[in-house]
C-alpha atoms as a PDB file:
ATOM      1  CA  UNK A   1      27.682 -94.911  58.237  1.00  0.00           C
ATOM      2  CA  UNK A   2      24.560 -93.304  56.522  1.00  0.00           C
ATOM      3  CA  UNK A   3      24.427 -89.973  54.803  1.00  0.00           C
ATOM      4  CA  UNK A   4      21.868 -87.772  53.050  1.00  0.00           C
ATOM      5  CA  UNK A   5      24.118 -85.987  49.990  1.00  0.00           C
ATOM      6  CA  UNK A   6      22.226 -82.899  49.036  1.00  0.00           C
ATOM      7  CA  UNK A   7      21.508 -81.254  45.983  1.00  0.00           C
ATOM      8  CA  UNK A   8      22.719 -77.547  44.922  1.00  0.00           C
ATOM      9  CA  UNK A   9      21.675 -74.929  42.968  1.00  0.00           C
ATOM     10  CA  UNK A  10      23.294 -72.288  40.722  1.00  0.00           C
ATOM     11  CA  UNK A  11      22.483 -68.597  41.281  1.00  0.00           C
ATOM     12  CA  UNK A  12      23.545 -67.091  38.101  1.00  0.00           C
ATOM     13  CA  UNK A  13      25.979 -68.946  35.875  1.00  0.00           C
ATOM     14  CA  UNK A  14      28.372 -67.444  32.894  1.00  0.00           C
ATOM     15  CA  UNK A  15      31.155 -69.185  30.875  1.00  0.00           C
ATOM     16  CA  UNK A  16      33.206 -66.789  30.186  1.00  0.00           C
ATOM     17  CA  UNK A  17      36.101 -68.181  28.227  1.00  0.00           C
ATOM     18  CA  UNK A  18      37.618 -71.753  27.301  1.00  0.00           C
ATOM     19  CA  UNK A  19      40.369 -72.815  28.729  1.00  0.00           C
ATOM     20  CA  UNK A  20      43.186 -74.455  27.228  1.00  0.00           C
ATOM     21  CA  UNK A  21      42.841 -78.085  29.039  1.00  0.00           C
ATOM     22  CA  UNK A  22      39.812 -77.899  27.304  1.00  0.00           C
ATOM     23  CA  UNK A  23      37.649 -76.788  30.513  1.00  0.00           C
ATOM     24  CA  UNK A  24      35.829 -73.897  30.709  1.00  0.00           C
ATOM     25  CA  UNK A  25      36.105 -70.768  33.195  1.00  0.00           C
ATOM     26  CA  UNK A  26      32.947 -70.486  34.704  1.00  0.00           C
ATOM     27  CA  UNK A  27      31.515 -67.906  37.345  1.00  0.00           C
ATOM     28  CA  UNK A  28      28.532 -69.340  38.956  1.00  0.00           C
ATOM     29  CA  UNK A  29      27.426 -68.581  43.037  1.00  0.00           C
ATOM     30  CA  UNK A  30      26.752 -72.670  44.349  1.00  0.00           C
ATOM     31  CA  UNK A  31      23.785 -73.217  46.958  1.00  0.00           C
ATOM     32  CA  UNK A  32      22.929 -76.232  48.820  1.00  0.00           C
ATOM     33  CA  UNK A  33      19.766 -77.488  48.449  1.00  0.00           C
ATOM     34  CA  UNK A  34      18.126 -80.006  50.823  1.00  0.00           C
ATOM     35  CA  UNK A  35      17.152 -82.783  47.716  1.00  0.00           C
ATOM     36  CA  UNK A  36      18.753 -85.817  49.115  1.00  0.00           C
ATOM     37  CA  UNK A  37      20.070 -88.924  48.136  1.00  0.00           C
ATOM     38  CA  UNK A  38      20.630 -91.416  50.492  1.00  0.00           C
ATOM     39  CA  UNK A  39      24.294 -92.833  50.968  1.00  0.00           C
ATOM     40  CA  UNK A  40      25.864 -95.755  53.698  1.00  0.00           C
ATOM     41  CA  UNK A  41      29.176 -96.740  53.528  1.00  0.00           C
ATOM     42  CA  UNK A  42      30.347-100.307  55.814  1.00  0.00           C
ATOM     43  CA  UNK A  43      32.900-102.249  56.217  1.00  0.00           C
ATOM     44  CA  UNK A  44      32.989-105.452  53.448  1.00  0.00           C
ATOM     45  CA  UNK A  45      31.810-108.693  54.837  1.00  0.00           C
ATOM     46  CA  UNK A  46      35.491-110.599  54.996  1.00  0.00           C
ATOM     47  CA  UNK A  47      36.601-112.028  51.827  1.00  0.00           C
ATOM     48  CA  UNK A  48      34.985-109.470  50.038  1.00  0.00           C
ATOM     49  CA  UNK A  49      36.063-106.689  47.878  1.00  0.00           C
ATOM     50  CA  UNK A  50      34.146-102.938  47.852  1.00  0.00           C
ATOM     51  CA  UNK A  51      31.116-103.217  46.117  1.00  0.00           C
ATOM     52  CA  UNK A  52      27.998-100.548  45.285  1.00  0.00           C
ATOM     53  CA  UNK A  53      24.682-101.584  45.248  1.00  0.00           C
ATOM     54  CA  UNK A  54      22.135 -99.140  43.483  1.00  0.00           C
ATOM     55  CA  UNK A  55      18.742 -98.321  44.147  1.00  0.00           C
ATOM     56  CA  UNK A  56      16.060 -95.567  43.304  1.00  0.00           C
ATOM     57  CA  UNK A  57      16.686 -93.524  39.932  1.00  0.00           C
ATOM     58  CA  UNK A  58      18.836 -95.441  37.172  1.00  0.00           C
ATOM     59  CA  UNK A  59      21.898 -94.460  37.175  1.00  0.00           C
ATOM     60  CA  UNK A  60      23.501 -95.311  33.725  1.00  0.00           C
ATOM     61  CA  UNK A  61      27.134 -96.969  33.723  1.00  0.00           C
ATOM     62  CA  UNK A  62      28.919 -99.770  35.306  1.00  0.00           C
ATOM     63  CA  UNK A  63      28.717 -99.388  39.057  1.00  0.00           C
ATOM     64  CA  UNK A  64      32.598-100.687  39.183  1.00  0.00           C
ATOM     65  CA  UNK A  65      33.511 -96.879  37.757  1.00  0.00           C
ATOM     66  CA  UNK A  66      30.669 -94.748  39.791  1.00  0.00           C
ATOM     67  CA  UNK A  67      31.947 -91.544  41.930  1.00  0.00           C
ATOM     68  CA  UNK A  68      31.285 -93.191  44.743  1.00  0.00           C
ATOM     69  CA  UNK A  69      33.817 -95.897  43.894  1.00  0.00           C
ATOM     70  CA  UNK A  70      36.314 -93.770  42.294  1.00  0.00           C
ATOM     71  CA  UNK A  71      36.355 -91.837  45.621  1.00  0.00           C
ATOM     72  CA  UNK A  72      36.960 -94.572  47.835  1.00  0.00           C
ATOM     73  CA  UNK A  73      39.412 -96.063  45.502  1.00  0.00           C
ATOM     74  CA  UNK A  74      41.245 -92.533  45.510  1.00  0.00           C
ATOM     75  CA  UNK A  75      41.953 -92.513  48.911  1.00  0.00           C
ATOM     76  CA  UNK A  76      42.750 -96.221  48.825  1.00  0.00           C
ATOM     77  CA  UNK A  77      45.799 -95.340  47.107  1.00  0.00           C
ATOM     78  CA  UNK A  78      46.809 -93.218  49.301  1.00  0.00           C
ATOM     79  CA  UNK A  79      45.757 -95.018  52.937  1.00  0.00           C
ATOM     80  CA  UNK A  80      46.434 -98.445  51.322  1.00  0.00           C
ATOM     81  CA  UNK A  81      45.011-100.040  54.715  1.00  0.00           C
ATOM     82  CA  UNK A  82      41.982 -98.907  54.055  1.00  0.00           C
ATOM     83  CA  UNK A  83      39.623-102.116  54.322  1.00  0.00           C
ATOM     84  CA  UNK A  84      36.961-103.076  51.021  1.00  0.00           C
ATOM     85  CA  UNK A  85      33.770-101.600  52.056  1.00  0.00           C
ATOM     86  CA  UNK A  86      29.960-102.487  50.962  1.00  0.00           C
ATOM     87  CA  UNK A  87      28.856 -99.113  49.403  1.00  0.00           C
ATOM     88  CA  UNK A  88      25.235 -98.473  49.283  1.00  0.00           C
ATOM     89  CA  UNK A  89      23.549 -95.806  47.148  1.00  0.00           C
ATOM     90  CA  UNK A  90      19.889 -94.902  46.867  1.00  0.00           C
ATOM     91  CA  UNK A  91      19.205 -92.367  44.327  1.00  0.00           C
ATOM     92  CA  UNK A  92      16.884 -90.020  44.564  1.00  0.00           C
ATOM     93  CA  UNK A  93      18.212 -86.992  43.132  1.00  0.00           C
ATOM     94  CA  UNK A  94      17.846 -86.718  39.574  1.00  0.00           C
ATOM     95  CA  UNK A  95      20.674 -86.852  37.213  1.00  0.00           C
ATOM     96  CA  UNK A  96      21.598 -84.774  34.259  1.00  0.00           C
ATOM     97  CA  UNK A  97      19.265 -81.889  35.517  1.00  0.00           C
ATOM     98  CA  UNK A  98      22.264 -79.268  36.699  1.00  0.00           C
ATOM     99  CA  UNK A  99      21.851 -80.558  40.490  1.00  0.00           C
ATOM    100  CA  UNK A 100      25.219 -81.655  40.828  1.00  0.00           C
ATOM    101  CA  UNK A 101      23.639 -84.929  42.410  1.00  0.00           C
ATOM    102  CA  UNK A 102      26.692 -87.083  41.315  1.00  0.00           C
ATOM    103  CA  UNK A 103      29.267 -84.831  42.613  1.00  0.00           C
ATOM    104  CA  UNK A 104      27.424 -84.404  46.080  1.00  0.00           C
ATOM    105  CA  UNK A 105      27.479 -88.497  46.408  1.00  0.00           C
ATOM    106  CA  UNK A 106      31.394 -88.274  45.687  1.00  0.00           C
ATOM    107  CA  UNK A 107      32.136 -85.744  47.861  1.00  0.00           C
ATOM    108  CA  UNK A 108      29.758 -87.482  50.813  1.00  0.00           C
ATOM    109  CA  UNK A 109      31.420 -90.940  50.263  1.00  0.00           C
ATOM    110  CA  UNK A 110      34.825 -88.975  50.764  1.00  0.00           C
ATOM    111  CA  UNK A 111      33.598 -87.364  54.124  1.00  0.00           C
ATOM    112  CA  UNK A 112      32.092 -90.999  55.402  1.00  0.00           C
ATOM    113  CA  UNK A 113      35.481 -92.447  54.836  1.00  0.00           C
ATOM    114  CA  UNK A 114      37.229 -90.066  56.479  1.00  0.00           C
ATOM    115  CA  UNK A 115      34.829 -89.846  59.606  1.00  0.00           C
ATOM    116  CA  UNK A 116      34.025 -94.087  59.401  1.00  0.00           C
ATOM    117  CA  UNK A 117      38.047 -94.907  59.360  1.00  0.00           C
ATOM    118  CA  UNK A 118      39.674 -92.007  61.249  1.00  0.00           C
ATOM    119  CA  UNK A 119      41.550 -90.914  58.502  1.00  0.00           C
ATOM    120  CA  UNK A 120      41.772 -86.537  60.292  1.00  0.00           C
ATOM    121  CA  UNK A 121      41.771 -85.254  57.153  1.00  0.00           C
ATOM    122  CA  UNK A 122      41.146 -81.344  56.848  1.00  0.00           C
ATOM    123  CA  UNK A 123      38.897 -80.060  54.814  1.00  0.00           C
ATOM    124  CA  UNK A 124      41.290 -78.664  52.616  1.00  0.00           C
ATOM    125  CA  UNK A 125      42.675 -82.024  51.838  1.00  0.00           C
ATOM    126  CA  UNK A 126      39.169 -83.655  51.319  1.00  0.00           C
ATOM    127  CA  UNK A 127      38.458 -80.817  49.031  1.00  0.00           C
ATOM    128  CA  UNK A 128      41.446 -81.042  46.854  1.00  0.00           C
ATOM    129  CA  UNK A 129      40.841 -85.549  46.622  1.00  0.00           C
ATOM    130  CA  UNK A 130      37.076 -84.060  45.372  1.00  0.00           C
ATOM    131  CA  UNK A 131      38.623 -81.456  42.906  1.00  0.00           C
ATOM    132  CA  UNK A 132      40.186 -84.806  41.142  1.00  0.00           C
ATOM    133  CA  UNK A 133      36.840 -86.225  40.887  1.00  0.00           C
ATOM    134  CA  UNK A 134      34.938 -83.331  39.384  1.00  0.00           C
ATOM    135  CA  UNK A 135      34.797 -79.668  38.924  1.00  0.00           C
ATOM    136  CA  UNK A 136      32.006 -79.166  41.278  1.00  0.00           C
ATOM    137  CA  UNK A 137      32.881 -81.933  44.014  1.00  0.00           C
ATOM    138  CA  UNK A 138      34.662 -79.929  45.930  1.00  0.00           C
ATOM    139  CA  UNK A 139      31.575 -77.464  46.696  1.00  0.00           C
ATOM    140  CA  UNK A 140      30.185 -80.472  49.154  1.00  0.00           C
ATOM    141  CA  UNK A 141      32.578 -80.727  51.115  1.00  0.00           C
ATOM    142  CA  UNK A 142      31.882 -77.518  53.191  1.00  0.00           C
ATOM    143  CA  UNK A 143      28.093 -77.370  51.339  1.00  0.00           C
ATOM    144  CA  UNK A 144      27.793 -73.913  51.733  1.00  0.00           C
ATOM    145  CA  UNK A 145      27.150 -71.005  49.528  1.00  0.00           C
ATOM    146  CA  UNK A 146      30.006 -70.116  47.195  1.00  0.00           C
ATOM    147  CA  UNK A 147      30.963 -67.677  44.408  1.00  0.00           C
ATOM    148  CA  UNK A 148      32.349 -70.623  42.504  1.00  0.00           C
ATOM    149  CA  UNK A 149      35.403 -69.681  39.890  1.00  0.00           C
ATOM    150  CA  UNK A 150      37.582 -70.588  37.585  1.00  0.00           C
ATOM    151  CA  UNK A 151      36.384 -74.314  36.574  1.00  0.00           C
ATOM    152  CA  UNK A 152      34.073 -74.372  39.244  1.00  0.00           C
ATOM    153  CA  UNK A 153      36.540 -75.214  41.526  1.00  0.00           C
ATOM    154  CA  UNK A 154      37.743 -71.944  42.962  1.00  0.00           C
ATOM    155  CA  UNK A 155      35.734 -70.902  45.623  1.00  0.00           C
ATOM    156  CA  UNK A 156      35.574 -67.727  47.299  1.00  0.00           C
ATOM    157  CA  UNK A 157      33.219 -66.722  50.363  1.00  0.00           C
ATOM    158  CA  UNK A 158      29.762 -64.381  49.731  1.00  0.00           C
ATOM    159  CA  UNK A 159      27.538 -63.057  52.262  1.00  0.00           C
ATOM    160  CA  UNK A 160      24.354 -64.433  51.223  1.00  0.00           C
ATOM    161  CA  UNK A 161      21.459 -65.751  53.304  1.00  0.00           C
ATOM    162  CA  UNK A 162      19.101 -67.586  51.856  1.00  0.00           C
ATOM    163  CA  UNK A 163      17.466 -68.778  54.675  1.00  0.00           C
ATOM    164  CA  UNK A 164      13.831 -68.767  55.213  1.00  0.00           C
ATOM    165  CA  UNK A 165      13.383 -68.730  50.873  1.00  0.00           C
ATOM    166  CA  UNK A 166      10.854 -70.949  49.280  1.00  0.00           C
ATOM    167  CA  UNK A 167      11.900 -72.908  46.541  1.00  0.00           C
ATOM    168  CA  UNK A 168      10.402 -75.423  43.787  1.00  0.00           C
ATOM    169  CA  UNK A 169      12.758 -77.340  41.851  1.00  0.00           C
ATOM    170  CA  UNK A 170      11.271 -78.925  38.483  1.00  0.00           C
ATOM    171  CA  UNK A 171      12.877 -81.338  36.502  1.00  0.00           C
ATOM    172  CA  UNK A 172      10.969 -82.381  33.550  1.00  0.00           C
ATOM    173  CA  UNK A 173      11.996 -85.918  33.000  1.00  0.00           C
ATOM    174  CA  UNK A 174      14.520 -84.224  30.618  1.00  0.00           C
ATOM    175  CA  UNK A 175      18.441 -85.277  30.468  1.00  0.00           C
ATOM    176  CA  UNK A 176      21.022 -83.018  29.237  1.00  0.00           C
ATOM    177  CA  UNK A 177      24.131 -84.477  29.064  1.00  0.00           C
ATOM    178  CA  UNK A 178      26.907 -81.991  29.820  1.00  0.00           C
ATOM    179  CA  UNK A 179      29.046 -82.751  26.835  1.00  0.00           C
ATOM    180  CA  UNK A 180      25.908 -81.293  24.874  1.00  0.00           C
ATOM    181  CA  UNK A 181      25.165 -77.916  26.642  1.00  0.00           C
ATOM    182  CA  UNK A 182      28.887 -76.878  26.837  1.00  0.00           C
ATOM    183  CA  UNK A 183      28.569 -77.734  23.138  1.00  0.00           C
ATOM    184  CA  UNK A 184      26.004 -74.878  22.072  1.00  0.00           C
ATOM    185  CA  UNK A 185      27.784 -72.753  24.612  1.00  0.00           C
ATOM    186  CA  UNK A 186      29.725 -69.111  23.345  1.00  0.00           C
ATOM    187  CA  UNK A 187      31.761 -68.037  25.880  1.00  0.00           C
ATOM    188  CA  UNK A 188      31.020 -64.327  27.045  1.00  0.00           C
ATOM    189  CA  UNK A 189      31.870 -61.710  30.421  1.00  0.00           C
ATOM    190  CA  UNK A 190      28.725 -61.306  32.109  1.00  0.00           C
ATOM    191  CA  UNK A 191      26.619 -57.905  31.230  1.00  0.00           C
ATOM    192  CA  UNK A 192      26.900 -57.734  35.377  1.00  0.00           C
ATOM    193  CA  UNK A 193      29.020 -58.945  38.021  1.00  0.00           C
ATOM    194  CA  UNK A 194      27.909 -61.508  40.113  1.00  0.00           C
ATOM    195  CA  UNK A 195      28.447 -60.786  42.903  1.00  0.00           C
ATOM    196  CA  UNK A 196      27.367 -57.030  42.730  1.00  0.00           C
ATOM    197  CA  UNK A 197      24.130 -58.324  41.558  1.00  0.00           C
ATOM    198  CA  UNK A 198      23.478 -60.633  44.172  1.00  0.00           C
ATOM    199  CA  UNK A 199      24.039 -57.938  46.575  1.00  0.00           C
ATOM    200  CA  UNK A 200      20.759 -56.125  45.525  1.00  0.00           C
ATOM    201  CA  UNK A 201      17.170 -57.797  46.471  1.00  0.00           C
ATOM    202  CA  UNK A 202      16.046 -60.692  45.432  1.00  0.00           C
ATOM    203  CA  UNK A 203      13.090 -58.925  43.417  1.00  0.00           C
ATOM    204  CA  UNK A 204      16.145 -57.409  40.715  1.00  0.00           C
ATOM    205  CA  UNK A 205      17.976 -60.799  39.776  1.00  0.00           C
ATOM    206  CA  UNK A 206      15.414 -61.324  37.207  1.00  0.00           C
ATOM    207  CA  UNK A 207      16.707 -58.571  35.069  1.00  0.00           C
ATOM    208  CA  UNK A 208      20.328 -59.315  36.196  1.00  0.00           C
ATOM    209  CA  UNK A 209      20.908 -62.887  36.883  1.00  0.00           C
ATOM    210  CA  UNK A 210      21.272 -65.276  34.264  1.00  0.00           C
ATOM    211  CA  UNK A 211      22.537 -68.455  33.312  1.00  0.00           C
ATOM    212  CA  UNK A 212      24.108 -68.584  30.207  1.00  0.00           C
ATOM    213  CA  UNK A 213      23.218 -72.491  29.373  1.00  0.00           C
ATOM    214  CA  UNK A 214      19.557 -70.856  29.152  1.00  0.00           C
ATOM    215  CA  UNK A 215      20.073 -69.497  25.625  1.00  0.00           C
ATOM    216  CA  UNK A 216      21.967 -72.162  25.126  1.00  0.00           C
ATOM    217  CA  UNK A 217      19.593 -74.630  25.517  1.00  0.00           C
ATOM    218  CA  UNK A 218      16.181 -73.347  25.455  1.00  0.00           C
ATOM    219  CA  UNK A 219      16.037 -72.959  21.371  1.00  0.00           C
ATOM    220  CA  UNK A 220      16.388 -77.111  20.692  1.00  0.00           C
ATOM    221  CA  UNK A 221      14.312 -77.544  24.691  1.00  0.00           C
ATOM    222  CA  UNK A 222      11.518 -75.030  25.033  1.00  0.00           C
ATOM    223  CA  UNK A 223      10.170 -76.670  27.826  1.00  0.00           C
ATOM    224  CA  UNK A 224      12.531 -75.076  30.515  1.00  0.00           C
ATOM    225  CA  UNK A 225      11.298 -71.601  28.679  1.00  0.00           C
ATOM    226  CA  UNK A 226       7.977 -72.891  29.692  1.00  0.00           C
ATOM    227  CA  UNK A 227       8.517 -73.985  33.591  1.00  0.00           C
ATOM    228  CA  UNK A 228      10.528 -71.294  34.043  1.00  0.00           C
ATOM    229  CA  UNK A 229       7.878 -69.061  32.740  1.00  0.00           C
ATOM    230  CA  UNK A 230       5.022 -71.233  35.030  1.00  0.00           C
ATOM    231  CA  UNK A 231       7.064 -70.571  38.208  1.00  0.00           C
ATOM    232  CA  UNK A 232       7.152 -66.698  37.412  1.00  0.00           C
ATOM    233  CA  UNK A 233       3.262 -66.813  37.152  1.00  0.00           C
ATOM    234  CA  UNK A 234       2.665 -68.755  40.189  1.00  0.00           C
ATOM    235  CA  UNK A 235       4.612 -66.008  42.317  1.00  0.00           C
ATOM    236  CA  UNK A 236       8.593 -66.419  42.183  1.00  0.00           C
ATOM    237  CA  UNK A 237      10.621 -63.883  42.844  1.00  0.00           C
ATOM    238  CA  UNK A 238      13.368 -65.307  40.740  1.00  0.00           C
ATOM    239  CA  UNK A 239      13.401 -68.445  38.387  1.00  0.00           C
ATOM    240  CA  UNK A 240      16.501 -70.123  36.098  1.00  0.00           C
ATOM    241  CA  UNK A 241      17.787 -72.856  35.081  1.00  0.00           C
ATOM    242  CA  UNK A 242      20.009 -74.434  37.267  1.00  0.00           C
ATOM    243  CA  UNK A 243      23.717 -75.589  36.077  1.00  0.00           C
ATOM    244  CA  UNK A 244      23.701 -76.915  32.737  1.00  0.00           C
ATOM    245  CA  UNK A 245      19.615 -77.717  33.428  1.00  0.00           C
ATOM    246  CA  UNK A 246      17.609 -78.951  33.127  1.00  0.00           C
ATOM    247  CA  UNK A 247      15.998 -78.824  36.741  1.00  0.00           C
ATOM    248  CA  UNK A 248      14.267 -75.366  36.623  1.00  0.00           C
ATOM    249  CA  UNK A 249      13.727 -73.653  39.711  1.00  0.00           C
ATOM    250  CA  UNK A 250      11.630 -70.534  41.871  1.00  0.00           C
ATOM    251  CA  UNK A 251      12.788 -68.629  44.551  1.00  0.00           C
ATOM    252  CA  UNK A 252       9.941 -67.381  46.958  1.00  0.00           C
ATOM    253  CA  UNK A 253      11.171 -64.290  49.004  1.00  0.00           C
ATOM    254  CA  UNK A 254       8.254 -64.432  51.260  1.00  0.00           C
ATOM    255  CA  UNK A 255       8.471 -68.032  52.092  1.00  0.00           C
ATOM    256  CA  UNK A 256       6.392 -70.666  51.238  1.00  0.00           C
ATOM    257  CA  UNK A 257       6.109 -70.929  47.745  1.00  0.00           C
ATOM    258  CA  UNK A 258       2.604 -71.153  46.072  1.00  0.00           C
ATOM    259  CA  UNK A 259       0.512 -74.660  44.995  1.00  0.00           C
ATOM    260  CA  UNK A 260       1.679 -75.324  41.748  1.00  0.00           C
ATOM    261  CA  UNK A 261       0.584 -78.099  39.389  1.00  0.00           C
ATOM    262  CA  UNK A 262       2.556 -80.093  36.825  1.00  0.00           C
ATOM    263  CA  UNK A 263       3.340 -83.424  34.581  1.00  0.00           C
ATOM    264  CA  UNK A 264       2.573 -86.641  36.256  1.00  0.00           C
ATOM    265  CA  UNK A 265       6.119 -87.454  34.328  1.00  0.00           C
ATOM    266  CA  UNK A 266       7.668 -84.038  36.029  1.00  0.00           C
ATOM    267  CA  UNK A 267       9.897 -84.761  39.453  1.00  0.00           C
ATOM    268  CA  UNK A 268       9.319 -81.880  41.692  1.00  0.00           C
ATOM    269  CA  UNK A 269      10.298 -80.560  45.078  1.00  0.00           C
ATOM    270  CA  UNK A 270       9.416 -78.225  47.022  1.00  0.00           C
ATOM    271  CA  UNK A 271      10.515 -76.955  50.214  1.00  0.00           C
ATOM    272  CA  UNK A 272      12.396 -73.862  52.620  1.00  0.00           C
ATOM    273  CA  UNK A 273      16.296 -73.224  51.509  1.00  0.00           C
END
């Protein structure tokens, strides 16, 4: 079975407090975004046990312990006839950029088992096997726009159509590690809610919407100042950081988004939400 696990973007993001399992309550609104990886999942050749084999974008780590594995091995233990499969993984997607490309693959290997072996799981089930994988795994499983909660687990519906919005997603060849930006992170409440914000046109997020990992980050990477900065002169109606970055992105009300030029080193792309 061959999927295409997606991307997603963060409209708005605020840590608000720190929790006492050592998380962080976040409030965040999660959008797909059609960057894809490519993912196909097949029964092992007999004999054999599962196995990943890796392609595109390095991917750092011992394949034995990727998401993908850990997700097949999680419902393993649960559907112990489940059969060793040959797990295939091109990467395309960057990593460490606040795409949430690792969490999508998890969450897409959990769907392919399900559909590839029967298994008539709900989608409440195959959310709550993603929440134990990451905070934002769950998000993939339906893949559509959520006010995201709590540890970025909790999700709650929002009317927002994005549809027919141009978009340019930069990453500038730049990893931030999590562990790092949640480092240089002070919790706060957000000057405005969310939601309320979101609710008003595009054309007033920039003075309402922000992500918080932006002043986090921007003083020791002043790049992402700068692309964000490049996208609002080439036309975007709004521009952040996305997650904990440090992919930088443009929203184009109108549509398609305007020619923009950048780093041979950059990864970019650009497309219709």
């Amino acid at each position: 079975m061959l999927v295409f696990p997606n991307a997603k973007l963060n409209l708005g993001l605020y840590v608000t407090q720190r929790r006492p399992d050592g998380f962080h309550t976040l409030e965040s609104v999660f959008v797909p975004l059609p960057w894809t990886d490519a993912f196909e999942m097949l029964p092992a050749v007999a004999g054999q046990s599962t196995s990943l084999t890796l392609t595109g974008r390095p991917i750092p780590g011992d394949p034995a312990t990727n998401l993908c594995v850990r997700a097949y091995e999680l419902l393993q233990a649960d559907f112990p006839e489940l059969p060793p499969v040959q797990l295939y993984l091109h990467k395309i997607v960057p990593i460490g950029a606040g795409l949430g490309g690792g969490s999508a693959d998890a969450a897409f290997a959990l769907k392919a088992a399900n559909e590839l072996f029967s298994l008539n799981l709900s989608t409440e089930a195959l959310e709550s096997y993603a929440r134990q994988l990451g905070s934002d795994c769950a998000f993939f499983i339906r893949n559509k726009p959520v006010l995201a909660v709590e540890k970025g687990d909790v999700f709650e519906e929002i009317d927002l159509n994005l549809n027919g919005v141009g978009c340019v997603v930069v990453y500038p060849n730049l990893h931030i590690s999590t562990a790092e930006a949640y480092a240089r992170i002070a919790p706060q409440l957000p000057q405005h809610p969310l939601r309320a914000a979101l609710a008003q046109p595009m054309s007033t997020w920039r003075n309402t919407i922000s992500n918080d990992f932006e002043t986090a980050l921007t003083p020791s990477h002043p790049v992402l100042a700068e692309i964000k900065q490049q996208l609002y002169d080439a036309g975007a109606t709004y521009a952040s950081l996305s997650g904990s970055g440090s992919a930088v992105y443009g929203l184009w009300e109108s549509g398609e988004p305007a020619a923009t030029t950048w780093p041979a080193e950059y990864t970019v792309w650009q497309g219709m939400l």
